[in-house]
C-alpha atoms as a PDB file:
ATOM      1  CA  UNK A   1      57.326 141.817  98.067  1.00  0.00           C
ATOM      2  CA  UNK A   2      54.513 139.635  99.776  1.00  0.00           C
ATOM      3  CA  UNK A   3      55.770 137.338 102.588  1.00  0.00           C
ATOM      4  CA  UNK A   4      54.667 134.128 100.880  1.00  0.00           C
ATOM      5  CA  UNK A   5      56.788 135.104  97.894  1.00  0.00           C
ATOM      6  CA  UNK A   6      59.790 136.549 100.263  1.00  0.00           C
ATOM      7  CA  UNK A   7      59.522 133.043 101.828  1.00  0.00           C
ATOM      8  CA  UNK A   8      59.700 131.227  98.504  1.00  0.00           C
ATOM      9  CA  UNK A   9      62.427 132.991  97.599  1.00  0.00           C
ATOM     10  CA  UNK A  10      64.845 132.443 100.662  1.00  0.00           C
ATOM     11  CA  UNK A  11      63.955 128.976 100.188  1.00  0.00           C
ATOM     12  CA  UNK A  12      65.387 128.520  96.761  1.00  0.00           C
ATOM     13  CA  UNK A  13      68.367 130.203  97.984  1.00  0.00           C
ATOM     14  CA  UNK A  14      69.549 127.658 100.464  1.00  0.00           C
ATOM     15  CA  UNK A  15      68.900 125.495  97.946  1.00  0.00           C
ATOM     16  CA  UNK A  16      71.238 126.696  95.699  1.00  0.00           C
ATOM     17  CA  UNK A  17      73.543 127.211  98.945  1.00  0.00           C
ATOM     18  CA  UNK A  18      73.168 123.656  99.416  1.00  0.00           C
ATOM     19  CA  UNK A  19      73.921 122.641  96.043  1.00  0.00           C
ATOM     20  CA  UNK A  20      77.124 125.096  95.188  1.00  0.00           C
ATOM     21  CA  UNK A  21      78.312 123.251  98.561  1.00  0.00           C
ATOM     22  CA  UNK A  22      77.843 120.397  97.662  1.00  0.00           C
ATOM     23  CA  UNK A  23      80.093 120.852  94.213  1.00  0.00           C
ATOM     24  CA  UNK A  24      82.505 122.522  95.522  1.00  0.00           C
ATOM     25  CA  UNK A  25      82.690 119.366  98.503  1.00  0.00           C
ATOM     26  CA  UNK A  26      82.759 117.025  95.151  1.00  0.00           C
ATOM     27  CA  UNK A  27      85.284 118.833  93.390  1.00  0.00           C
ATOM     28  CA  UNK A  28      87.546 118.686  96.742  1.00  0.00           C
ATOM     29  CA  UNK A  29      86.711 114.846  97.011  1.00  0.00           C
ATOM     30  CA  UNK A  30      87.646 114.386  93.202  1.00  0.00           C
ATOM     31  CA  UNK A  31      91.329 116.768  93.763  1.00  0.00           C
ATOM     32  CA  UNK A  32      91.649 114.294  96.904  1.00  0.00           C
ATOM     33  CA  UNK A  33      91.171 111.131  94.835  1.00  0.00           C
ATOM     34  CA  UNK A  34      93.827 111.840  92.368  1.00  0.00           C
ATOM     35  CA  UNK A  35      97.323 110.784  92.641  1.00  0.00           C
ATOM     36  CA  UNK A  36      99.355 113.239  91.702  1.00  0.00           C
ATOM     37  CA  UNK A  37     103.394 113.941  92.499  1.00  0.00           C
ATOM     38  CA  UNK A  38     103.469 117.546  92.003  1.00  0.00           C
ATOM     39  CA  UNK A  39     103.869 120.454  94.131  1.00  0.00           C
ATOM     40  CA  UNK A  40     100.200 121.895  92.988  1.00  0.00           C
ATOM     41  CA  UNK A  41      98.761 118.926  93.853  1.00  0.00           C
ATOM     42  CA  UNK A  42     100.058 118.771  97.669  1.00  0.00           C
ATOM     43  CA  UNK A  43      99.245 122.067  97.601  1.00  0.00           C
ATOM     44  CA  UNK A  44      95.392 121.810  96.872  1.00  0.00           C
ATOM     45  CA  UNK A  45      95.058 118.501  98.878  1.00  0.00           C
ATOM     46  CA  UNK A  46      97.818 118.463 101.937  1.00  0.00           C
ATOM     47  CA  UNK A  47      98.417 114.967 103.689  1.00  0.00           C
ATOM     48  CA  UNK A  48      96.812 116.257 106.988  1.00  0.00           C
ATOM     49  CA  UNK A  49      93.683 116.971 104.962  1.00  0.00           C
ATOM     50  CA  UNK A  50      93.822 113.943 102.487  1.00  0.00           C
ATOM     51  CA  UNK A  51      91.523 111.000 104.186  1.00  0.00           C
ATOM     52  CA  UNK A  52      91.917 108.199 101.574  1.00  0.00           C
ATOM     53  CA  UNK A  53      95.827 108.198 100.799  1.00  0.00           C
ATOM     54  CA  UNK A  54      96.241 104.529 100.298  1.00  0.00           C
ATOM     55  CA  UNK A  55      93.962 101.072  99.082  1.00  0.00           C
ATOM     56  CA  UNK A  56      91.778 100.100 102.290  1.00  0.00           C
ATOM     57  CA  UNK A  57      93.861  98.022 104.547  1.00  0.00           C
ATOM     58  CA  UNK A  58      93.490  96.001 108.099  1.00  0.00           C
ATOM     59  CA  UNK A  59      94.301  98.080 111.039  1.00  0.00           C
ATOM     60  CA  UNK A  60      96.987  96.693 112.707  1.00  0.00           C
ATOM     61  CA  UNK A  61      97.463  97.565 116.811  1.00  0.00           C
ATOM     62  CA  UNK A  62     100.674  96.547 116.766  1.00  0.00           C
ATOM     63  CA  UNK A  63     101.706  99.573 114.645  1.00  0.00           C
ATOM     64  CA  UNK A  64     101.658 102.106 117.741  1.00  0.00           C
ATOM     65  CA  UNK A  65     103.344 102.102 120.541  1.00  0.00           C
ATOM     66  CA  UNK A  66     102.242 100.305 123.301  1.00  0.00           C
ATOM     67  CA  UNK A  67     100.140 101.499 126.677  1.00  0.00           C
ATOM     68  CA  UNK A  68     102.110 102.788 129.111  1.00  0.00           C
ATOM     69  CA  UNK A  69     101.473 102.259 132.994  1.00  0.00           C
ATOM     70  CA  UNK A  70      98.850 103.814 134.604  1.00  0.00           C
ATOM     71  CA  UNK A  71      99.930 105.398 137.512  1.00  0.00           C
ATOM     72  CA  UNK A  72      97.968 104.861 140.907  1.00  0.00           C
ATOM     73  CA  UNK A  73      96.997 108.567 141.211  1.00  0.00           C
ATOM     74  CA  UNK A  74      95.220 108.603 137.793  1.00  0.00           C
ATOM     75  CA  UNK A  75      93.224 111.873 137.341  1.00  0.00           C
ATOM     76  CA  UNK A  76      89.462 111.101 136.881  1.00  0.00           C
ATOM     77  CA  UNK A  77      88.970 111.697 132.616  1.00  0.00           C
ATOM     78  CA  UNK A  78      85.135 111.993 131.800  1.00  0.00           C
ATOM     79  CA  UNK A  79      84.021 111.257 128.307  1.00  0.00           C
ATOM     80  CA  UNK A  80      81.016 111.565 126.280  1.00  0.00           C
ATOM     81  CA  UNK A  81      79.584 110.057 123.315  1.00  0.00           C
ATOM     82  CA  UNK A  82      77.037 111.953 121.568  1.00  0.00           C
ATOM     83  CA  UNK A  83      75.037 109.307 119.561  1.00  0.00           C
ATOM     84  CA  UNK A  84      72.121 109.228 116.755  1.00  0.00           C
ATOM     85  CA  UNK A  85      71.244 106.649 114.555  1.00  0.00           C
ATOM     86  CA  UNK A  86      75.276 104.977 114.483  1.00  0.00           C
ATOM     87  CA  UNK A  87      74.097 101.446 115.170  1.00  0.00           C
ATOM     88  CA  UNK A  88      76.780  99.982 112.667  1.00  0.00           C
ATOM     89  CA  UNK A  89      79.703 102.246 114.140  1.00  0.00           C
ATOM     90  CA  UNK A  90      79.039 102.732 117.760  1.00  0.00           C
ATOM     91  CA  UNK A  91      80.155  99.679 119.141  1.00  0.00           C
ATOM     92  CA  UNK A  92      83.428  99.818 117.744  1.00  0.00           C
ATOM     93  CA  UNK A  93      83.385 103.458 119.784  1.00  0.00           C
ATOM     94  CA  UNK A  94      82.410 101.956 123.252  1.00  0.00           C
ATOM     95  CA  UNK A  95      84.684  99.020 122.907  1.00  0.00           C
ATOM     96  CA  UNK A  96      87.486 100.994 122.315  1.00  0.00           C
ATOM     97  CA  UNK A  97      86.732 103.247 125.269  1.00  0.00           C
ATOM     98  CA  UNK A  98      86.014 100.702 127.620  1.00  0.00           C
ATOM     99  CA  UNK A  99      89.217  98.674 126.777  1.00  0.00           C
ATOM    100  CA  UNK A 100      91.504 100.949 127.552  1.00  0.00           C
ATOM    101  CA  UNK A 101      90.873  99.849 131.161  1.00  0.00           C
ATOM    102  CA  UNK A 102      91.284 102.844 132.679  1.00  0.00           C
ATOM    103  CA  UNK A 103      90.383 102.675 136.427  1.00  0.00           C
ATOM    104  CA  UNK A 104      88.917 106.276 136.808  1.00  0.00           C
ATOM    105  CA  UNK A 105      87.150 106.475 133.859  1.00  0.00           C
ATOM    106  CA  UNK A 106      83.752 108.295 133.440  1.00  0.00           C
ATOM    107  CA  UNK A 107      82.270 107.430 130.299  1.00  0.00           C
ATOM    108  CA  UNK A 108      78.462 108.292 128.935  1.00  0.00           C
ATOM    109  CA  UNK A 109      76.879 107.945 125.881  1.00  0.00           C
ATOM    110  CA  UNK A 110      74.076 110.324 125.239  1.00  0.00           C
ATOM    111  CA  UNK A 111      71.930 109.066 122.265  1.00  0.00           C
ATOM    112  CA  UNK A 112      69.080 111.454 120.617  1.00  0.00           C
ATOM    113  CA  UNK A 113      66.539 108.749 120.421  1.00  0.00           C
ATOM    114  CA  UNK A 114      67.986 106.630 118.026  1.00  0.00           C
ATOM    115  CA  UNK A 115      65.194 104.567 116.065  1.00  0.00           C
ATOM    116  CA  UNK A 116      68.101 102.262 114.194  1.00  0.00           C
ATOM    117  CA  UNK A 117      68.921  99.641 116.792  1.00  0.00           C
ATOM    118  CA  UNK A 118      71.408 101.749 118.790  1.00  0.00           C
ATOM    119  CA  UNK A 119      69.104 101.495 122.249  1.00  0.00           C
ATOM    120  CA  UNK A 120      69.304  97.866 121.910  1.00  0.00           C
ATOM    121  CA  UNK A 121      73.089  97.965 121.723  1.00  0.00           C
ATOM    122  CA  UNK A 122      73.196 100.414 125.345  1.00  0.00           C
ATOM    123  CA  UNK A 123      71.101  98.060 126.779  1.00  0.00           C
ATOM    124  CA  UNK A 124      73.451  95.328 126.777  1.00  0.00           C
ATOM    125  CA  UNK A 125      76.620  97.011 126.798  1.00  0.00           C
ATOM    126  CA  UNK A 126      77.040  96.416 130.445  1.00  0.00           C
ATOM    127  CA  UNK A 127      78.148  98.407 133.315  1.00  0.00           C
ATOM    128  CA  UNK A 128      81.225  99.911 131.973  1.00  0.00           C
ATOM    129  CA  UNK A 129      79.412 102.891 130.603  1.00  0.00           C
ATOM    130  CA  UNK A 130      76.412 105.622 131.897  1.00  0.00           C
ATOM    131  CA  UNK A 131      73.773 106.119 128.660  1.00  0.00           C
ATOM    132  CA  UNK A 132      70.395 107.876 128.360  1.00  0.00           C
ATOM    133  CA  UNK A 133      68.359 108.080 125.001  1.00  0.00           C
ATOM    134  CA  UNK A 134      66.206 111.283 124.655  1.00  0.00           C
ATOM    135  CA  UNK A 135      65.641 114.029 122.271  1.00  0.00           C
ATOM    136  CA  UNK A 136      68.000 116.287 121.811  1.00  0.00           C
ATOM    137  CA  UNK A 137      68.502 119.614 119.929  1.00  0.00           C
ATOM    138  CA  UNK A 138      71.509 118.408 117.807  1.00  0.00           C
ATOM    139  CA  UNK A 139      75.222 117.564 118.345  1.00  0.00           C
ATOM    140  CA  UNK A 140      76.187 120.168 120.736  1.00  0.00           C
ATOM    141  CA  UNK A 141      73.085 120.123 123.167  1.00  0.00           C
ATOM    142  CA  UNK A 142      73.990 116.085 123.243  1.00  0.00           C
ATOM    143  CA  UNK A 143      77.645 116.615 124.196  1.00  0.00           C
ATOM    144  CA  UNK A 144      76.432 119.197 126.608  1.00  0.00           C
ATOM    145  CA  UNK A 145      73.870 117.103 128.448  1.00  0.00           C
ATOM    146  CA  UNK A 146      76.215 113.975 128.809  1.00  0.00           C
ATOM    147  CA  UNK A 147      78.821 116.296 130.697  1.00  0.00           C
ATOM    148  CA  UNK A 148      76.072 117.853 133.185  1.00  0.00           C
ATOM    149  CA  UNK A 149      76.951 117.184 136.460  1.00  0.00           C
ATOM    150  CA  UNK A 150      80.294 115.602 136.093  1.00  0.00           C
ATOM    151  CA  UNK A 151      83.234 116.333 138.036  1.00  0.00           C
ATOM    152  CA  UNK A 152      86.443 115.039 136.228  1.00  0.00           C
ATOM    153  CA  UNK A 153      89.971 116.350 136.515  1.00  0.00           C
ATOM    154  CA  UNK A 154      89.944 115.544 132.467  1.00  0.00           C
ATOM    155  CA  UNK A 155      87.235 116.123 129.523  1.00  0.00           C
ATOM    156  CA  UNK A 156      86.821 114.909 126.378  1.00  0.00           C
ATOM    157  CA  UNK A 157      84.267 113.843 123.820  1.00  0.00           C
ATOM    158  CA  UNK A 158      84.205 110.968 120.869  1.00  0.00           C
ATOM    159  CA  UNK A 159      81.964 110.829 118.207  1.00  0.00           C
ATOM    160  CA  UNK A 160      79.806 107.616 117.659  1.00  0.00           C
ATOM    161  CA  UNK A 161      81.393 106.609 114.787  1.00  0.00           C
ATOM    162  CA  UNK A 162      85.005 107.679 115.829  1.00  0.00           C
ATOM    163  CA  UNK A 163      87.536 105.262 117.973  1.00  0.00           C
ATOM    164  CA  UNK A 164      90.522 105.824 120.654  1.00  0.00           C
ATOM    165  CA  UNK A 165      93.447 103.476 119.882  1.00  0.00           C
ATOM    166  CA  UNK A 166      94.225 101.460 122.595  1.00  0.00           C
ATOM    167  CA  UNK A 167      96.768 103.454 125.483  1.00  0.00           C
ATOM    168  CA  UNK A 168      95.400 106.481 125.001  1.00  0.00           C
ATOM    169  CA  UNK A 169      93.693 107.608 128.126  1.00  0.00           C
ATOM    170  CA  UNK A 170      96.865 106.056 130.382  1.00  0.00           C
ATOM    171  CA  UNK A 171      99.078 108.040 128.149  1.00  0.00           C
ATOM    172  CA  UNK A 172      97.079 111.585 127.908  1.00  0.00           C
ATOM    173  CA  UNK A 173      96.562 111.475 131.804  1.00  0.00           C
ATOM    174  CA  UNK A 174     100.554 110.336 132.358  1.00  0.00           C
ATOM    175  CA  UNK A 175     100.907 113.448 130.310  1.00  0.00           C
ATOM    176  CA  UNK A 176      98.961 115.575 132.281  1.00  0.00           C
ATOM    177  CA  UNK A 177     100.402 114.663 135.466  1.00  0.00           C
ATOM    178  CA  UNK A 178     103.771 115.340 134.150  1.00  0.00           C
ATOM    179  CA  UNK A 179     103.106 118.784 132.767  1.00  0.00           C
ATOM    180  CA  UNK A 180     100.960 120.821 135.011  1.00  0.00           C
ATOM    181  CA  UNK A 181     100.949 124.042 132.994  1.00  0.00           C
ATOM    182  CA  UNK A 182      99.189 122.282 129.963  1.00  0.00           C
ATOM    183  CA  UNK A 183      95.646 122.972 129.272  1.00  0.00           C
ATOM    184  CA  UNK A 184      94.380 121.060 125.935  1.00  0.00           C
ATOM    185  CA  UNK A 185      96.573 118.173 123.898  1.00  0.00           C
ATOM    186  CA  UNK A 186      96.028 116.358 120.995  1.00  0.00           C
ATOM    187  CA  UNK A 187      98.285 114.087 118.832  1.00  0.00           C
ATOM    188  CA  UNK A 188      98.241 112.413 115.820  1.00  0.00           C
ATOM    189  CA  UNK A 189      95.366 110.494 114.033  1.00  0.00           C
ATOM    190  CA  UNK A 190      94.365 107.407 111.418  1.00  0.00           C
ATOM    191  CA  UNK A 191      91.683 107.586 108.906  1.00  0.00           C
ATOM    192  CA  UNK A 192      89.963 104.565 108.902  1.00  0.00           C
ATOM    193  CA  UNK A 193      86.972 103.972 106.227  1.00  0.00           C
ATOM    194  CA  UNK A 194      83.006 102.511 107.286  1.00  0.00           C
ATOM    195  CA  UNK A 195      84.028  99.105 107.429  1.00  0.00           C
ATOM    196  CA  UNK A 196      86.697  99.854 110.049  1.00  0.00           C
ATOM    197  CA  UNK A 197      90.062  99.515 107.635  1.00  0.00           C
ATOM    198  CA  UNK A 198      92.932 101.840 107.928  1.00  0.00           C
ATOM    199  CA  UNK A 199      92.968 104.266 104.445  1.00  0.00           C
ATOM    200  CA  UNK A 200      95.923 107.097 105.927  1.00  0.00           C
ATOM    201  CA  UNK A 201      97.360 108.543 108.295  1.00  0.00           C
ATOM    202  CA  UNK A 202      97.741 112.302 109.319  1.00  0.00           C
ATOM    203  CA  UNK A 203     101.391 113.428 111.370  1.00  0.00           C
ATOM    204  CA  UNK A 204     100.962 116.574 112.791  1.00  0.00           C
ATOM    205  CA  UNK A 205     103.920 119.120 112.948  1.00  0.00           C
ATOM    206  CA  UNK A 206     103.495 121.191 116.840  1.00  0.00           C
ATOM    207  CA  UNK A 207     100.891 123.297 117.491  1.00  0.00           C
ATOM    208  CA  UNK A 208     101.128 126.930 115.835  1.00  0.00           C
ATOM    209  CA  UNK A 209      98.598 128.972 117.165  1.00  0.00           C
ATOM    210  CA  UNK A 210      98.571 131.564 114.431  1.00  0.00           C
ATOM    211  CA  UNK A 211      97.530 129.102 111.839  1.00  0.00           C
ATOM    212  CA  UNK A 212      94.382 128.019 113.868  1.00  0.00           C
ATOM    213  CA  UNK A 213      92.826 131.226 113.797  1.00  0.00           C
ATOM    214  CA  UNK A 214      92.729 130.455 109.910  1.00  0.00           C
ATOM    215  CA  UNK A 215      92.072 126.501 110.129  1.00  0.00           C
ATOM    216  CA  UNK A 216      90.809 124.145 112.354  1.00  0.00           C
ATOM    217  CA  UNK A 217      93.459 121.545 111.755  1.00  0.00           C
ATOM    218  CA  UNK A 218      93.264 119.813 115.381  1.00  0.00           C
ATOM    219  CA  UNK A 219      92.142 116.154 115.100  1.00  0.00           C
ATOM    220  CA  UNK A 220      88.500 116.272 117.494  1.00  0.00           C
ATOM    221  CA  UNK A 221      88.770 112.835 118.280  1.00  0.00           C
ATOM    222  CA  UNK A 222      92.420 112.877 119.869  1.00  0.00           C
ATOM    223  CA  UNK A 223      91.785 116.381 121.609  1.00  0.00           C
ATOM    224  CA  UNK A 224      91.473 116.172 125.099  1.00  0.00           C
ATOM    225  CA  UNK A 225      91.581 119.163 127.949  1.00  0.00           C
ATOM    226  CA  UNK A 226      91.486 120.061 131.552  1.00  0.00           C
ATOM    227  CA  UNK A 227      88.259 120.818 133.459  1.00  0.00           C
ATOM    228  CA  UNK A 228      89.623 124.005 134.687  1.00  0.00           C
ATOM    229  CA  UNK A 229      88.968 125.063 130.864  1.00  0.00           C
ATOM    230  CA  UNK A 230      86.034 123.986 130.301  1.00  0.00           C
ATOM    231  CA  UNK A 231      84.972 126.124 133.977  1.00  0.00           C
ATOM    232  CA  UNK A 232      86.378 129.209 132.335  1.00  0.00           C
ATOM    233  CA  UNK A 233      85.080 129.244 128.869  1.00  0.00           C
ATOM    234  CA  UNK A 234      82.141 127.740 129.410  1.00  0.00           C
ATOM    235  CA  UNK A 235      80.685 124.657 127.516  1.00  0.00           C
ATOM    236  CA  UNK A 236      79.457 123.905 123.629  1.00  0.00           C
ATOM    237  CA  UNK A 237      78.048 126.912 121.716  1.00  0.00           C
ATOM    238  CA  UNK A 238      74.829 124.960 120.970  1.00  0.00           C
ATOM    239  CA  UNK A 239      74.641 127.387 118.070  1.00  0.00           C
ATOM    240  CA  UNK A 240      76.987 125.576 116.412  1.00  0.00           C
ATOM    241  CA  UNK A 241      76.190 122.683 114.718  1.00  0.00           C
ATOM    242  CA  UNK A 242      79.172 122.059 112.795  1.00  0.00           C
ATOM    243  CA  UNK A 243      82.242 124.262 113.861  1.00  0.00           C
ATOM    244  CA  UNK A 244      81.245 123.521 117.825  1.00  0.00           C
ATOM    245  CA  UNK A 245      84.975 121.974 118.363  1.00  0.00           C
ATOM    246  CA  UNK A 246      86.784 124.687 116.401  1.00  0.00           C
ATOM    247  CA  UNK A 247      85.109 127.472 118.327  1.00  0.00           C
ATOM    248  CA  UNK A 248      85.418 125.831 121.438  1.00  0.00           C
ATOM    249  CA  UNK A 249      89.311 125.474 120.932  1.00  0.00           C
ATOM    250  CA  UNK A 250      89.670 129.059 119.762  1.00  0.00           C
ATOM    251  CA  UNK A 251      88.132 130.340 122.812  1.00  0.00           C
ATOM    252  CA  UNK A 252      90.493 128.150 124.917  1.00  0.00           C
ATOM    253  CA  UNK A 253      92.851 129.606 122.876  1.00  0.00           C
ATOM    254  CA  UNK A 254      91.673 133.545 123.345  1.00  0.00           C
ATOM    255  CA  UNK A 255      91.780 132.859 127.473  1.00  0.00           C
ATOM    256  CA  UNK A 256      95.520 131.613 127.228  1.00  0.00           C
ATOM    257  CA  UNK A 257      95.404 128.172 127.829  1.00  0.00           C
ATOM    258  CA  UNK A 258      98.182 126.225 126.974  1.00  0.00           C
ATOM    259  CA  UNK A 259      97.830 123.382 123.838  1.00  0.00           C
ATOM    260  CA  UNK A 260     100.264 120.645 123.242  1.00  0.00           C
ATOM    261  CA  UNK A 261     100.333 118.125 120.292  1.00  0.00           C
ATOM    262  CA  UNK A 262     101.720 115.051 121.258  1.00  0.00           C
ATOM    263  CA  UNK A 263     103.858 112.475 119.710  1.00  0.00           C
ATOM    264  CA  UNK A 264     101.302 109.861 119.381  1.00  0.00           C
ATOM    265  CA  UNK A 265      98.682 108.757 117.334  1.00  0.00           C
ATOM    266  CA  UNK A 266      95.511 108.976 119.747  1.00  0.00           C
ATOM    267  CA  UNK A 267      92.651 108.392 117.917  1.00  0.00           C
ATOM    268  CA  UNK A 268      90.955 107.185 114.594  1.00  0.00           C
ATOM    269  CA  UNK A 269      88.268 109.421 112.280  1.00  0.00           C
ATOM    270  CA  UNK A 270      85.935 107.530 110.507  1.00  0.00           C
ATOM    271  CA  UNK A 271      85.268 108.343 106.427  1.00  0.00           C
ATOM    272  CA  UNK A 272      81.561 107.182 105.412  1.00  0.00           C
ATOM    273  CA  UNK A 273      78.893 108.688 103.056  1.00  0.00           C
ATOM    274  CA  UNK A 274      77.079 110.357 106.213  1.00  0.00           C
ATOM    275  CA  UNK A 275      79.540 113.333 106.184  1.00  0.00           C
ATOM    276  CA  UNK A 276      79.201 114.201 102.503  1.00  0.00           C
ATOM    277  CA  UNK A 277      75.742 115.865 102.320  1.00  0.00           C
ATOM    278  CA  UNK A 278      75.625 119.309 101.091  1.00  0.00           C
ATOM    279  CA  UNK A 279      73.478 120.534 104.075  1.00  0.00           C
ATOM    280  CA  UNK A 280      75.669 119.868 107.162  1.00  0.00           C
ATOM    281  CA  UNK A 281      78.895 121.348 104.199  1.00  0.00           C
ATOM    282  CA  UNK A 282      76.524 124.769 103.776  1.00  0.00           C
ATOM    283  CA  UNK A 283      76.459 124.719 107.176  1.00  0.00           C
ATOM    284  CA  UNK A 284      80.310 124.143 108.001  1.00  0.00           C
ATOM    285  CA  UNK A 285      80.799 126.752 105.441  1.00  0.00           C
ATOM    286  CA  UNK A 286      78.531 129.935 106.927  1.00  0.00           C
ATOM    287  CA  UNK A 287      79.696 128.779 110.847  1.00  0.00           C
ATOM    288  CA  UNK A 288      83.854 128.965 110.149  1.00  0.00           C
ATOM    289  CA  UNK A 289      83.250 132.357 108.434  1.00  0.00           C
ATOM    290  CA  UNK A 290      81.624 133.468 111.649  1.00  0.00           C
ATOM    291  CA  UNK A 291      84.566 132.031 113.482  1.00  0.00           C
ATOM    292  CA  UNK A 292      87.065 133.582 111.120  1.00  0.00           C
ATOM    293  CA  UNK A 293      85.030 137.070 111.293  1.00  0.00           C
ATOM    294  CA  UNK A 294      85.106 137.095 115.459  1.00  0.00           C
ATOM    295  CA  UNK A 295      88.962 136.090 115.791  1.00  0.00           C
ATOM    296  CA  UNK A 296      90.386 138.061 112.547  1.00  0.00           C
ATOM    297  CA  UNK A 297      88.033 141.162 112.288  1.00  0.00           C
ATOM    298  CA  UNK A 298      87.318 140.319 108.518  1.00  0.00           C
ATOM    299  CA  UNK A 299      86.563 137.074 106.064  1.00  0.00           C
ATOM    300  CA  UNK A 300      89.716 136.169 104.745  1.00  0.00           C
ATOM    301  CA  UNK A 301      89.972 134.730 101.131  1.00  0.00           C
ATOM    302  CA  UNK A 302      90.275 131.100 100.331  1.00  0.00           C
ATOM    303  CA  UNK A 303      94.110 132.797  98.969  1.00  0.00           C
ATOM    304  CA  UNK A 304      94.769 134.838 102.474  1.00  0.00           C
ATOM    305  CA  UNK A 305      93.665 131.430 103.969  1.00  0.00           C
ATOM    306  CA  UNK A 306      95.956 129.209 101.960  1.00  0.00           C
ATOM    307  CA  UNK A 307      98.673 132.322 102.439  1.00  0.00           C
ATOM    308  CA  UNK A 308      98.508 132.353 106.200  1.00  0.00           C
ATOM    309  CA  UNK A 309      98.567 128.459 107.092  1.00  0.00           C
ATOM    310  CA  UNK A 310     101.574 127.913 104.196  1.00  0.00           C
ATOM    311  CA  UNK A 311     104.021 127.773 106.643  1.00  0.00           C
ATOM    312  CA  UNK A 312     101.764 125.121 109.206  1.00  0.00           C
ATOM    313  CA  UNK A 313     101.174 122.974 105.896  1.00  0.00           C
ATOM    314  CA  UNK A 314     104.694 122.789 104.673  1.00  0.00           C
ATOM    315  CA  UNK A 315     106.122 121.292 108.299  1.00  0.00           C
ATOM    316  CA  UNK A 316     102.736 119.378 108.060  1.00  0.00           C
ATOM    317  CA  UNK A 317     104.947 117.678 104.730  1.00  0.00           C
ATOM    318  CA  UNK A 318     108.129 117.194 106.244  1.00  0.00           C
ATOM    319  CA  UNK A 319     106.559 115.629 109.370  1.00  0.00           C
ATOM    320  CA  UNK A 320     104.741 113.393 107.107  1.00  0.00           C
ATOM    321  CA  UNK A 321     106.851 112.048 104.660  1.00  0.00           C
ATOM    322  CA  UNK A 322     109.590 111.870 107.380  1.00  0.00           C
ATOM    323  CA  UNK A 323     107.079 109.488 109.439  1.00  0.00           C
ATOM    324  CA  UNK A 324     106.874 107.618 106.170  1.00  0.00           C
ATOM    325  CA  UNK A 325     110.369 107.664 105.008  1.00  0.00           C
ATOM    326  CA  UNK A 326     110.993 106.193 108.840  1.00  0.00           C
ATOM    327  CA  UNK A 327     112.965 109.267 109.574  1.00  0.00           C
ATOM    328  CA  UNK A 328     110.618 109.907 112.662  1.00  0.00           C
ATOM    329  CA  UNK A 329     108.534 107.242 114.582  1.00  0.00           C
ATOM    330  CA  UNK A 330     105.503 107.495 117.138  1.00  0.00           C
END
């Protein structure tokens, strides 16, 4: 086999990767989209995993409970953006950041040369925020770059398209201070679509550790952890382009740090057409089988996946349609 022809050949491949990724993301998107009452249904499509659960709606702040005090020996949080090309999403990000007026906030947005208006946007955001635009090798380098040099007692990153609801730094860092043996939290989350309306909601039962070397089911955007982690694990795998959070917690995990999910919705995740290409999917796909294969030894089935989480997804139910029947409130 000549090398042109070998070439060739591994191209059409990853083609075909790309577009048996892109199905099977379809035929998840379809299953999601249908309103079933069943037990098979919640099965295939669980509410922590179900982004559009209910018609568009406005967002209403007054839904979640409401910032508490933040105290006068607030730990220094540092945050980073990682930014390309979100013009029409990232100042909904950076507001919500910078009106959480927390005093000892470090907050940077590092943008990968954004050609889309975005460097017009940094330039007159003011002084409540740190930004630099330059190339970047992807995601993780981005994330990576905006934390060099930083010294925070707290670390945490938000996607450009992503936002914090409002009392969420004073809360995590009241938190914190309160429980000195916790390493990472995270809490509860909203689904909001591209125009910025509220579509569902995802309750989260407490953390089982056992189910995450299966699933990443920890909301990014509401995740937050202690610096002393990030010194002992080290940063981003820049080799990840898609799984960089999941392998970052799992690690964490691995070294014995200490998670915690909160009772509190932290953060919203945004749902636009962006996510749904079949490249960055293919890519998901290969990078959490090469998480699975480090943690578990082998590549389990999608049915010793589904087998192994069961129990995480079935409290996942009762802690949602208690929040929904009232039974439970945050």
């Amino acid at each position: 086999m000549d090398e042109e022809f070998r070439q060739r050949l591994e191209q059409r491949l990853e083609q075909l990767e790309n577009r048996i990724a892109l199905l099977e993301r379809n035929l998840d998107l379809v299953a999601a989209g249908q309103r079933r009452s069943s037990l098979r249904s919640l099965w295939r499509r669980p509410p922590i995993w179900t982004f559009e659960q209910y018609p568009p709606r406005l967002l209403n702040l007054n839904d979640f409970k409401p910032a508490p005090a933040i105290p006068a020996d607030a730990p220094q949080i540092a945050m980073v953006t990682p930014s390309y090309n979100h013009a029409q999403y990232i100042g909904a990000t950076i507001e919500s950041i910078v009106s959480q007026g927390y005093p000892k906030l470090h907050y940077h947005v590092q943008d990968g040369a954004s050609i889309d208006g975005t460097l017009d946007l940094l330039k007159s955001s003011g002084g409540g925020i740190s930004w630099k635009s330059e190339p970047d090798k992807g995601q993780s380098n981005a994330i990576n770059l905006g934390f060099a040099g930083v010294d925070s007692e707290i670390m945490a990153y938000l996607n450009s398209d992503d936002m914090l609801l409002p009392g969420t730094l004073a809360y995590v860092a009241n938190y914190f201070m309160s429980h000195p043996d916790v390493d990472v939290v995270y809490g509860h989350r909203v689904f909001i679509d591209r125009e910025g309306l509220e579509v569902g909601r995802a309750v989260l039962p407490p953390h089982d550790g056992k189910a995450l070397k299966f699933a990443d089911y920890i909301p990014q955007e509401t995740m937050f952890w202690r610096k002393r982690v990030w010194d002992s694990i080290g940063p981003i795998d820049e080799s990840f382009h898609y799984a960089m959070d999941w392998d970052f917690i799992l690690r964490a995990q691995a070294a014995g740090f200490k998670f915690v999910r909160l009772p509190r919705f932290l953060a919203c995740f945004r749902i636009h057409d962006a996510q749904k290409t079949a490249a960055t999917y293919a890519v998901g796909v290969r990078e959490m089988g090469i998480l699975r294969r480090r943690v578990l030894g082998f590549e389990p089935t999608h049915i010793q996946i589904r087998r192994a989480i069961a129990p995480y997804l079935m409290k996942q139910l009762a802690y949602h349609y208690g929040y929904r029947l009232g039974l439970v409130q945050y």
